[in-house]
N, C-alpha and C. Protein backbone atom coordinates (compact mmCIF):
# COMPACT_ATOMS: atom_id res chain seq x y z
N UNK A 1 -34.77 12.45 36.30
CA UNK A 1 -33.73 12.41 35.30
C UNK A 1 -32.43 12.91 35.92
N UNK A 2 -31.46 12.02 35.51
CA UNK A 2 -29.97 12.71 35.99
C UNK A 2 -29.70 13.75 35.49
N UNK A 3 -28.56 14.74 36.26
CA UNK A 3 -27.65 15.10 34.95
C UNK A 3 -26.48 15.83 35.34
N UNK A 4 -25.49 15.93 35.18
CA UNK A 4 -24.25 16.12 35.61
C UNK A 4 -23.73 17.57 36.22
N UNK A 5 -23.00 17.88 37.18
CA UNK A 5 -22.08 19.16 37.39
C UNK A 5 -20.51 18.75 37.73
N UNK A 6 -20.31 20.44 37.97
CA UNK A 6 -18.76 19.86 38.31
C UNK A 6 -18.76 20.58 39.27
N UNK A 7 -17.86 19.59 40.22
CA UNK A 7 -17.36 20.19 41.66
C UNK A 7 -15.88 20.36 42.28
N UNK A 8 -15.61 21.25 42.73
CA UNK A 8 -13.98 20.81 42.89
C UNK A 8 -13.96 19.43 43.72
N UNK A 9 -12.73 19.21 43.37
CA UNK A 9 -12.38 18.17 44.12
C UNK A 9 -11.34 18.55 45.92
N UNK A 10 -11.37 17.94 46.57
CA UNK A 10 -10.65 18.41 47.93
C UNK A 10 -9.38 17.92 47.71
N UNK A 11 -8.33 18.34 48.39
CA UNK A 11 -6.41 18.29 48.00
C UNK A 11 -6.61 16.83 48.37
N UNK A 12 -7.26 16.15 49.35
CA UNK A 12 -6.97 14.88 49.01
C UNK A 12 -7.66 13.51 48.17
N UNK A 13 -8.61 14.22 47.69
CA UNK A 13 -9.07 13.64 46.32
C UNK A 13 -8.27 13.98 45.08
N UNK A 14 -7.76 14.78 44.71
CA UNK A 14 -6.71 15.23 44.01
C UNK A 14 -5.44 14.71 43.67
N UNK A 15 -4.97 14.05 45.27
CA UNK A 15 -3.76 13.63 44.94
C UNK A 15 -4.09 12.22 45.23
N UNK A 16 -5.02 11.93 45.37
CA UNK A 16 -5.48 10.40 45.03
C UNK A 16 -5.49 9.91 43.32
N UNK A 17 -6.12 11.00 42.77
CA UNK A 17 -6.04 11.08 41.42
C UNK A 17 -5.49 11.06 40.51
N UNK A 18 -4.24 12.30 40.67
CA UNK A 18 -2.83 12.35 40.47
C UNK A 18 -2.06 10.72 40.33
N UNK A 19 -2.35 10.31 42.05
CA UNK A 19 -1.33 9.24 41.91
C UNK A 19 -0.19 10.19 42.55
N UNK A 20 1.35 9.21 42.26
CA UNK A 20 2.40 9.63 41.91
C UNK A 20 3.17 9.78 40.65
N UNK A 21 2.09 9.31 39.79
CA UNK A 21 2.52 9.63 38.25
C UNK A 21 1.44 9.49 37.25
N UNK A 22 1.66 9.64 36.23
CA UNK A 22 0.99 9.32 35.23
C UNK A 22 1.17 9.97 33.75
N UNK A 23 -0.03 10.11 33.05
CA UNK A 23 -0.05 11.04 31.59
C UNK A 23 -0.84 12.11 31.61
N UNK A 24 -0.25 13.05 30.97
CA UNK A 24 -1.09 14.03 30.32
C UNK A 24 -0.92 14.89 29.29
N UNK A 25 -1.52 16.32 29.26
CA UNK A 25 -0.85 16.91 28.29
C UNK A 25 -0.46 18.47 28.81
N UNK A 26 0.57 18.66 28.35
CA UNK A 26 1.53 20.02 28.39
C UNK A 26 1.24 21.30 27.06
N UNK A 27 0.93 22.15 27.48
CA UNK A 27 0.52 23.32 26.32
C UNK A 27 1.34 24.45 26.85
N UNK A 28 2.34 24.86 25.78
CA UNK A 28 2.99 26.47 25.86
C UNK A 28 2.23 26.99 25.14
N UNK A 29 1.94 28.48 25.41
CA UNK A 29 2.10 29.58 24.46
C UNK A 29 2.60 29.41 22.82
N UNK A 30 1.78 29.46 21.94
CA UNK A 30 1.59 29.67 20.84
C UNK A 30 3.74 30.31 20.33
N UNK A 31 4.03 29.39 19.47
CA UNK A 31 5.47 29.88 19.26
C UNK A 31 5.33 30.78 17.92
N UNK A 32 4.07 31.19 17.08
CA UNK A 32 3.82 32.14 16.31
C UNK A 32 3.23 32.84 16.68
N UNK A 33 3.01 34.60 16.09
CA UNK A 33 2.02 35.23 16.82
C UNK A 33 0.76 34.45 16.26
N UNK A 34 -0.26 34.50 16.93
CA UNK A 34 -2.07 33.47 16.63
C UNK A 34 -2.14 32.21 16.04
N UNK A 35 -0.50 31.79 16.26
CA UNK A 35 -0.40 30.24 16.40
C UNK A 35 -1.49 29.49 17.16
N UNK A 36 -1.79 28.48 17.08
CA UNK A 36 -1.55 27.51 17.92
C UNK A 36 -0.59 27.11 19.75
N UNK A 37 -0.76 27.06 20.17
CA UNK A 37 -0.62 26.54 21.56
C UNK A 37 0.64 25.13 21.19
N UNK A 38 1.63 24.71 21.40
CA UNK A 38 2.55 24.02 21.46
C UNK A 38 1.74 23.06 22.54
N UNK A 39 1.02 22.03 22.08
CA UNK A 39 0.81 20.90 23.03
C UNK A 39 1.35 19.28 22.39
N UNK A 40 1.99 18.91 23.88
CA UNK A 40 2.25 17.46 23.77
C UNK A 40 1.87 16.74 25.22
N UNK A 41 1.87 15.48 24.39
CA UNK A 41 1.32 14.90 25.68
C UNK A 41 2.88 14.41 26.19
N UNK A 42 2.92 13.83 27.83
CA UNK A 42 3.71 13.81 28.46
C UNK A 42 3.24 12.76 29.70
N UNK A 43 4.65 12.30 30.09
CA UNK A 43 3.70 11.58 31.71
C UNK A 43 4.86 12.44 32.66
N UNK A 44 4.04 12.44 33.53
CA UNK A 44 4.83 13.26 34.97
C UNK A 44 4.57 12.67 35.98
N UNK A 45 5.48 12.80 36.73
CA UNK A 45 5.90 12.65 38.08
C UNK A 45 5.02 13.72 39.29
N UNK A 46 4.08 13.24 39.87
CA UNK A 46 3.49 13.89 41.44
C UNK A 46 3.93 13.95 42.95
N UNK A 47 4.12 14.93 43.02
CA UNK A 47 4.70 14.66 44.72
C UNK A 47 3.33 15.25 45.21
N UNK A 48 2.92 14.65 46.29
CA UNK A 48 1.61 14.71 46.76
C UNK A 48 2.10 15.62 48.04
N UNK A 49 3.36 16.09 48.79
CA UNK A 49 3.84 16.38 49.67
C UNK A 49 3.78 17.80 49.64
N UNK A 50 4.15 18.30 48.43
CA UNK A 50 4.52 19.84 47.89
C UNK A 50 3.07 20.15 46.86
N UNK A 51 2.70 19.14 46.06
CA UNK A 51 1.79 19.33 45.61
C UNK A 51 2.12 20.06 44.04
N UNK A 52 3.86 18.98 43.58
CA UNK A 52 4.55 19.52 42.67
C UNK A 52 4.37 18.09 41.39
N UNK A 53 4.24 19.19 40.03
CA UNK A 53 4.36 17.82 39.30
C UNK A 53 5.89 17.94 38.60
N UNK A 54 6.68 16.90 37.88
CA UNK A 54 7.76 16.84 37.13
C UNK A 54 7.71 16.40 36.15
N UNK A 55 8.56 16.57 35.33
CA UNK A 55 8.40 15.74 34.22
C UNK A 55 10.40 15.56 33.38
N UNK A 56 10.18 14.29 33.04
CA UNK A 56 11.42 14.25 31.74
C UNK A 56 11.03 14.08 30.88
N UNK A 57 11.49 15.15 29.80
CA UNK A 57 11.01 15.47 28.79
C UNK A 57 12.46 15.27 27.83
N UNK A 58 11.60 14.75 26.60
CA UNK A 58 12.96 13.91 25.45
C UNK A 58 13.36 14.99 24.35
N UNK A 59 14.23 15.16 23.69
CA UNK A 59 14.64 16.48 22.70
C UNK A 59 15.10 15.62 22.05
N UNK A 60 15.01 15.57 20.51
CA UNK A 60 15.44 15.03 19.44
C UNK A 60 16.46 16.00 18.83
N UNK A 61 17.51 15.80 18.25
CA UNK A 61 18.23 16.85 18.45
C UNK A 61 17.68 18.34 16.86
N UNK A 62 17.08 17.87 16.09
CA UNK A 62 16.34 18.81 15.40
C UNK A 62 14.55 19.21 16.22
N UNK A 63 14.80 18.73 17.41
CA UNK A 63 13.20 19.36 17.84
C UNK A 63 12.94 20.91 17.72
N UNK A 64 11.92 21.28 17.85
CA UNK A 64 11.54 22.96 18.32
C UNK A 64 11.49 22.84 19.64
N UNK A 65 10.74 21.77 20.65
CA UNK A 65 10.66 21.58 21.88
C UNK A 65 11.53 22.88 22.58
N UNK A 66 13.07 22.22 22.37
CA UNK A 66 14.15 23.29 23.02
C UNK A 66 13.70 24.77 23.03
N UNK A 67 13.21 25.29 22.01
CA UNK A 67 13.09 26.61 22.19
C UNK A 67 11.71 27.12 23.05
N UNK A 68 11.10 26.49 22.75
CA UNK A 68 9.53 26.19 23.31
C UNK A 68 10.01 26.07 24.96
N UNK A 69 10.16 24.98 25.49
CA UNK A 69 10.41 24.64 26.95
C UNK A 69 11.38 25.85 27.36
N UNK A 70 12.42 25.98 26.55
CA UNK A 70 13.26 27.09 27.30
C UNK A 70 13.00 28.35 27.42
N UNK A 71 11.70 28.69 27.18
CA UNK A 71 11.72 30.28 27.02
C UNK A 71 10.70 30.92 28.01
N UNK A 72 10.92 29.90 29.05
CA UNK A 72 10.51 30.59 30.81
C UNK A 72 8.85 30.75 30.40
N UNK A 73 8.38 30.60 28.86
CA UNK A 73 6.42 31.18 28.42
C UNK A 73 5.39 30.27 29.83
N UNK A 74 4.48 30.78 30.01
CA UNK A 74 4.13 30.14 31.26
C UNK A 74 3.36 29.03 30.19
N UNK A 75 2.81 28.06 30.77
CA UNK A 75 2.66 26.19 30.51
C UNK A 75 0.80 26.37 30.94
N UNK A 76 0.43 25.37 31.00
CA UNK A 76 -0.61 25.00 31.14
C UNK A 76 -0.71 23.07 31.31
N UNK A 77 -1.11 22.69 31.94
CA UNK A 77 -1.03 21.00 32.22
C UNK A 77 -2.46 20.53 32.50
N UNK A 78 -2.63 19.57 31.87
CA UNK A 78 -3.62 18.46 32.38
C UNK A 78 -3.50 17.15 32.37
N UNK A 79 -4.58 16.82 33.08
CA UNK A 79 -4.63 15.22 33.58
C UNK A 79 -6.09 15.59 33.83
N UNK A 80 -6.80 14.27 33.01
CA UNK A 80 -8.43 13.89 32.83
C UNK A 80 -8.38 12.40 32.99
N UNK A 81 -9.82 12.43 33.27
CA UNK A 81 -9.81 10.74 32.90
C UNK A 81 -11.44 10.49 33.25
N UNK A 82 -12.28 9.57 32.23
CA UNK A 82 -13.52 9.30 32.65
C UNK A 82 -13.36 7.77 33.04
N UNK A 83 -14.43 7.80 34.24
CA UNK A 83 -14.50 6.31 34.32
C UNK A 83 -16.27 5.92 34.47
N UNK A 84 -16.66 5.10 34.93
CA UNK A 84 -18.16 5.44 35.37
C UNK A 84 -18.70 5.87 36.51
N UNK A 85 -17.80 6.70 37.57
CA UNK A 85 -18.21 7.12 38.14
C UNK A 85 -18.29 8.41 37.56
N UNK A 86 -17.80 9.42 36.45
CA UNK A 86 -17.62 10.16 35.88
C UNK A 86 -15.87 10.43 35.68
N UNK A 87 -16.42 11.90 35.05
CA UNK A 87 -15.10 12.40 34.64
C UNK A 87 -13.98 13.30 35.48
N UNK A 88 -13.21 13.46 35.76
CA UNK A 88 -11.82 13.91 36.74
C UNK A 88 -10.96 14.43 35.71
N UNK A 89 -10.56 15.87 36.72
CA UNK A 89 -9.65 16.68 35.70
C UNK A 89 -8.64 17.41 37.04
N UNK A 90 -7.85 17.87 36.55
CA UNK A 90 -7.07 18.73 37.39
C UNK A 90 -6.42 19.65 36.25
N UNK A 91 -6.07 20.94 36.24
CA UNK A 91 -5.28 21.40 35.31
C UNK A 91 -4.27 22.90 36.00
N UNK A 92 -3.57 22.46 35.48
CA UNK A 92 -2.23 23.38 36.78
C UNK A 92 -1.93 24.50 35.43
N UNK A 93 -1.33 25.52 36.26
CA UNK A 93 -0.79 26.55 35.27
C UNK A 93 0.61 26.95 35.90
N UNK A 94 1.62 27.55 35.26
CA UNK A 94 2.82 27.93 36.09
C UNK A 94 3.75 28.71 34.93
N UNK A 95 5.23 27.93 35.54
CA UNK A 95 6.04 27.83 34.63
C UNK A 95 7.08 26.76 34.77
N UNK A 96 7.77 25.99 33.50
CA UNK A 96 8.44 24.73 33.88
C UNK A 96 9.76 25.37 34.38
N UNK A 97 10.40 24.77 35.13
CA UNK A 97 11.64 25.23 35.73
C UNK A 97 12.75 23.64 35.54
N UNK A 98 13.73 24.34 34.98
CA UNK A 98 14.71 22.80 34.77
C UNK A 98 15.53 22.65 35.98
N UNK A 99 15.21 21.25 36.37
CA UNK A 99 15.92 20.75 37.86
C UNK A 99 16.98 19.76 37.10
N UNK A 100 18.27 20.67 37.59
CA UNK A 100 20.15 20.76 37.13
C UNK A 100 20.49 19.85 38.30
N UNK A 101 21.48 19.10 38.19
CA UNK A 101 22.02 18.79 39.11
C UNK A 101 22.62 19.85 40.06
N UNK A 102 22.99 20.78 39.65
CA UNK A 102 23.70 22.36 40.74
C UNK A 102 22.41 22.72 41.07
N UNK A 103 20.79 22.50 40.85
CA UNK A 103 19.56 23.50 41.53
C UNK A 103 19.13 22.80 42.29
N UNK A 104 19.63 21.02 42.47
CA UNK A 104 18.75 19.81 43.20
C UNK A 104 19.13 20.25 44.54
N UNK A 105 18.31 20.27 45.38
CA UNK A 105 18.62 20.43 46.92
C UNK A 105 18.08 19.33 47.40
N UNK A 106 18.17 19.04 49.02
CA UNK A 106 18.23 17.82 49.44
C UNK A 106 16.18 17.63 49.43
N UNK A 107 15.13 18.97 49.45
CA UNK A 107 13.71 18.61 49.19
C UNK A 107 13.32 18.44 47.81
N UNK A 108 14.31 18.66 46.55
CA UNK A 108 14.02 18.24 45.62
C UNK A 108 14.40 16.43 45.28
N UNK A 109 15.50 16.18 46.00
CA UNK A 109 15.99 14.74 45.77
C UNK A 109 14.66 13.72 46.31
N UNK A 110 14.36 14.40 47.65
CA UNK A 110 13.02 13.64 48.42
C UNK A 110 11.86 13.74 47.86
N UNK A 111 11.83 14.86 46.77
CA UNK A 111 10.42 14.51 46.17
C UNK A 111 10.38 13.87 44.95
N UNK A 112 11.54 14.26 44.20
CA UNK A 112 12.13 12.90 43.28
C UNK A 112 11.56 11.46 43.54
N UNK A 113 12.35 11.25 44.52
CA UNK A 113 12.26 9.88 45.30
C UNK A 113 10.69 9.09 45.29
N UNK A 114 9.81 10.40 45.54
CA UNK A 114 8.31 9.64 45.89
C UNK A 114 7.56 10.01 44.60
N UNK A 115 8.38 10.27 43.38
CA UNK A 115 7.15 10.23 42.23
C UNK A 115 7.83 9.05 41.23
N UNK A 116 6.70 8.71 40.20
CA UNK A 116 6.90 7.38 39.72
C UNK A 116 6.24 7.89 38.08
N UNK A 117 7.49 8.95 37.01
CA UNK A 117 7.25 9.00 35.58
C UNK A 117 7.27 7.91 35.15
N UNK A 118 6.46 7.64 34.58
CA UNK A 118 6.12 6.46 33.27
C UNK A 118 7.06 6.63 32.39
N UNK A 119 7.57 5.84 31.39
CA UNK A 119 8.53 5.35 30.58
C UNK A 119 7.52 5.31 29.22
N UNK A 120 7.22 6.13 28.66
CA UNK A 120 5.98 6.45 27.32
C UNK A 120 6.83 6.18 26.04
N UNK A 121 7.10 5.68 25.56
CA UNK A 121 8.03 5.41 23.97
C UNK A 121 7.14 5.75 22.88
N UNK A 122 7.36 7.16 22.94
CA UNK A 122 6.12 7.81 20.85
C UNK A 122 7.14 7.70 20.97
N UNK A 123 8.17 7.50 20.78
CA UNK A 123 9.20 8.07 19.62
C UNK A 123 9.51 7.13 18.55
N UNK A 124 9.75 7.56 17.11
CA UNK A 124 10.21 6.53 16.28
C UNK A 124 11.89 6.15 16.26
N UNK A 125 12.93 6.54 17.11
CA UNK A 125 13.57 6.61 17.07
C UNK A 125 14.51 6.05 18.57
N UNK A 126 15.33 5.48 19.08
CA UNK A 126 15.81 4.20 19.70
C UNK A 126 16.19 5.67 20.93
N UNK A 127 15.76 5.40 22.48
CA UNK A 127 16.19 6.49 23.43
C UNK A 127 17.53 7.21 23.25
N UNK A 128 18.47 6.03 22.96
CA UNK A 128 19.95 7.04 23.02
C UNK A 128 19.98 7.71 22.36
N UNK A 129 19.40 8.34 21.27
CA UNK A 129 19.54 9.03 20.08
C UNK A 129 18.73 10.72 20.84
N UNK A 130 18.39 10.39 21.86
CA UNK A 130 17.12 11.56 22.14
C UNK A 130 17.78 12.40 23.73
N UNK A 131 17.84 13.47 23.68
CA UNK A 131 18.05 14.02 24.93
C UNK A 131 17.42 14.21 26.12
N UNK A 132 17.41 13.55 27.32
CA UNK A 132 16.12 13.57 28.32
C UNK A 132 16.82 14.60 29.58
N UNK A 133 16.19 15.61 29.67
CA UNK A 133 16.04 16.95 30.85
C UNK A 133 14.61 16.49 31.95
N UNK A 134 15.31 16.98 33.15
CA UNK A 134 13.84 16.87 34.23
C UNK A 134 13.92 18.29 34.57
N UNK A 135 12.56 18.65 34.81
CA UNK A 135 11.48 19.75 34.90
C UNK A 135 10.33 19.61 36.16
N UNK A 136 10.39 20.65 36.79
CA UNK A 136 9.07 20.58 37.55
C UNK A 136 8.30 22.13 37.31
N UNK A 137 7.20 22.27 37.51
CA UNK A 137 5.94 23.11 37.28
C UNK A 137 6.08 23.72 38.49
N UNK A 138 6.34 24.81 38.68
CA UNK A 138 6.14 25.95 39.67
C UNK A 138 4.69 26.39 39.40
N UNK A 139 3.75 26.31 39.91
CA UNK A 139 2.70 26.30 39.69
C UNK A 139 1.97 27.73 40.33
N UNK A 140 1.21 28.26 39.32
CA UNK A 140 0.96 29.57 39.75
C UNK A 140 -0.69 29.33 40.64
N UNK A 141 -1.61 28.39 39.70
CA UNK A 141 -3.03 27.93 40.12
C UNK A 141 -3.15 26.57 40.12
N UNK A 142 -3.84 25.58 40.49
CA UNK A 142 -4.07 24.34 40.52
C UNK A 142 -5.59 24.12 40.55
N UNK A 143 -6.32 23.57 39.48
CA UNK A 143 -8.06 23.29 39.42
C UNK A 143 -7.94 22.24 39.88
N UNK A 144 -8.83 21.52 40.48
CA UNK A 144 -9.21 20.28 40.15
C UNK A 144 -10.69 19.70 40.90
N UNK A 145 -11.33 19.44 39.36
CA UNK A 145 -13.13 19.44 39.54
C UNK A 145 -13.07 17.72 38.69
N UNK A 146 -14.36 17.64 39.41
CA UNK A 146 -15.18 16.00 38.66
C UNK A 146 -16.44 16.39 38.49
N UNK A 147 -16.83 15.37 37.77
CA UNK A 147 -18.49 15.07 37.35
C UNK A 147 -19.15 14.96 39.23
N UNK A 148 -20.44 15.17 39.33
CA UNK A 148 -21.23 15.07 40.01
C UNK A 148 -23.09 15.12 39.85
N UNK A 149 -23.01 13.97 39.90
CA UNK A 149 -24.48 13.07 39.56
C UNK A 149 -25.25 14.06 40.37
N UNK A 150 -26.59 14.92 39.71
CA UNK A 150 -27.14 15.27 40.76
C UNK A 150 -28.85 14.77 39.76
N UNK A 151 -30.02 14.43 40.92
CA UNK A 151 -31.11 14.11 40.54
C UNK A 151 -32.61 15.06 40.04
N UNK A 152 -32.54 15.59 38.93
CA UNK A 152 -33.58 16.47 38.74
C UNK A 152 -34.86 16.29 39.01
């Protein structure tokens, strides 16, 4: 009989995984005390080089987002996905840091360059109407485990 574990994955299974972009989901710190966790999903940008993810993230101009993203609370990120070879996860922890045109240096422009955010439209409402900021994850830990078939 089969039956499953999890194993890490190696940095370059990881950033095979990753990609240079994709979806996932973003969780702050609870904005009440024994709130809830502030999660949305998001697609980000991977630099496989630094081993940094990014993201542009949209503000409606009545969002909470703003206060949420801006208040330095450390983040939590994932990216899953099952297929039939099993299931793949990675989940990063940090804090988001906003990349300004005055903070871009010439290794942030180059890692820019090699990630590829998805263009995700939830919104009910037409882009110009919405404010878009880029962000990358200073990352304090980085997991990343899969399924592994083993034979009992």
């Amino acid at each position: 009989m089969a039956s499953s574990r999890s194993v890490e994955m190696s940095d370059e299974a990881r950033d095979e995984f990753l990609g240079n972009g994709g979806t996932g989901v973003v969780s702050f710190n609870a904005v009440e005390a024994n709130g809830p966790p502030y999660s949305r999903p998001v697609s980000y940008g991977y630099d496989a080089t630094d081993a940094t993810f990014f993201f542009r993230l949209a503000f409606a101009p009545e969002s909470e987002k703003h206060d949420v993203v801006g208040s330095s609370a450390p983040v939590t990120f994932v990216v899953h996905s099952h297929a039939d070879e099993g299931w793949q996860s990675v989940i990063a922890s940090g804090r988001l840091e906003k990349v300004t045109e005055a903070a871009i240096d010439s290794d942030v422009v180059q890692a820019i360059r090699r990630v590829h955010i998805p263009l995700v439209d939830v919104f009910e409402r037409h882009p110009r109407e919405l404010e878009f900021e880029f962000y990358r994850l200073v990352t304090d830990s980085v997991s990343a485990r899969k399924e592994a078939q083993t034979e009992d």
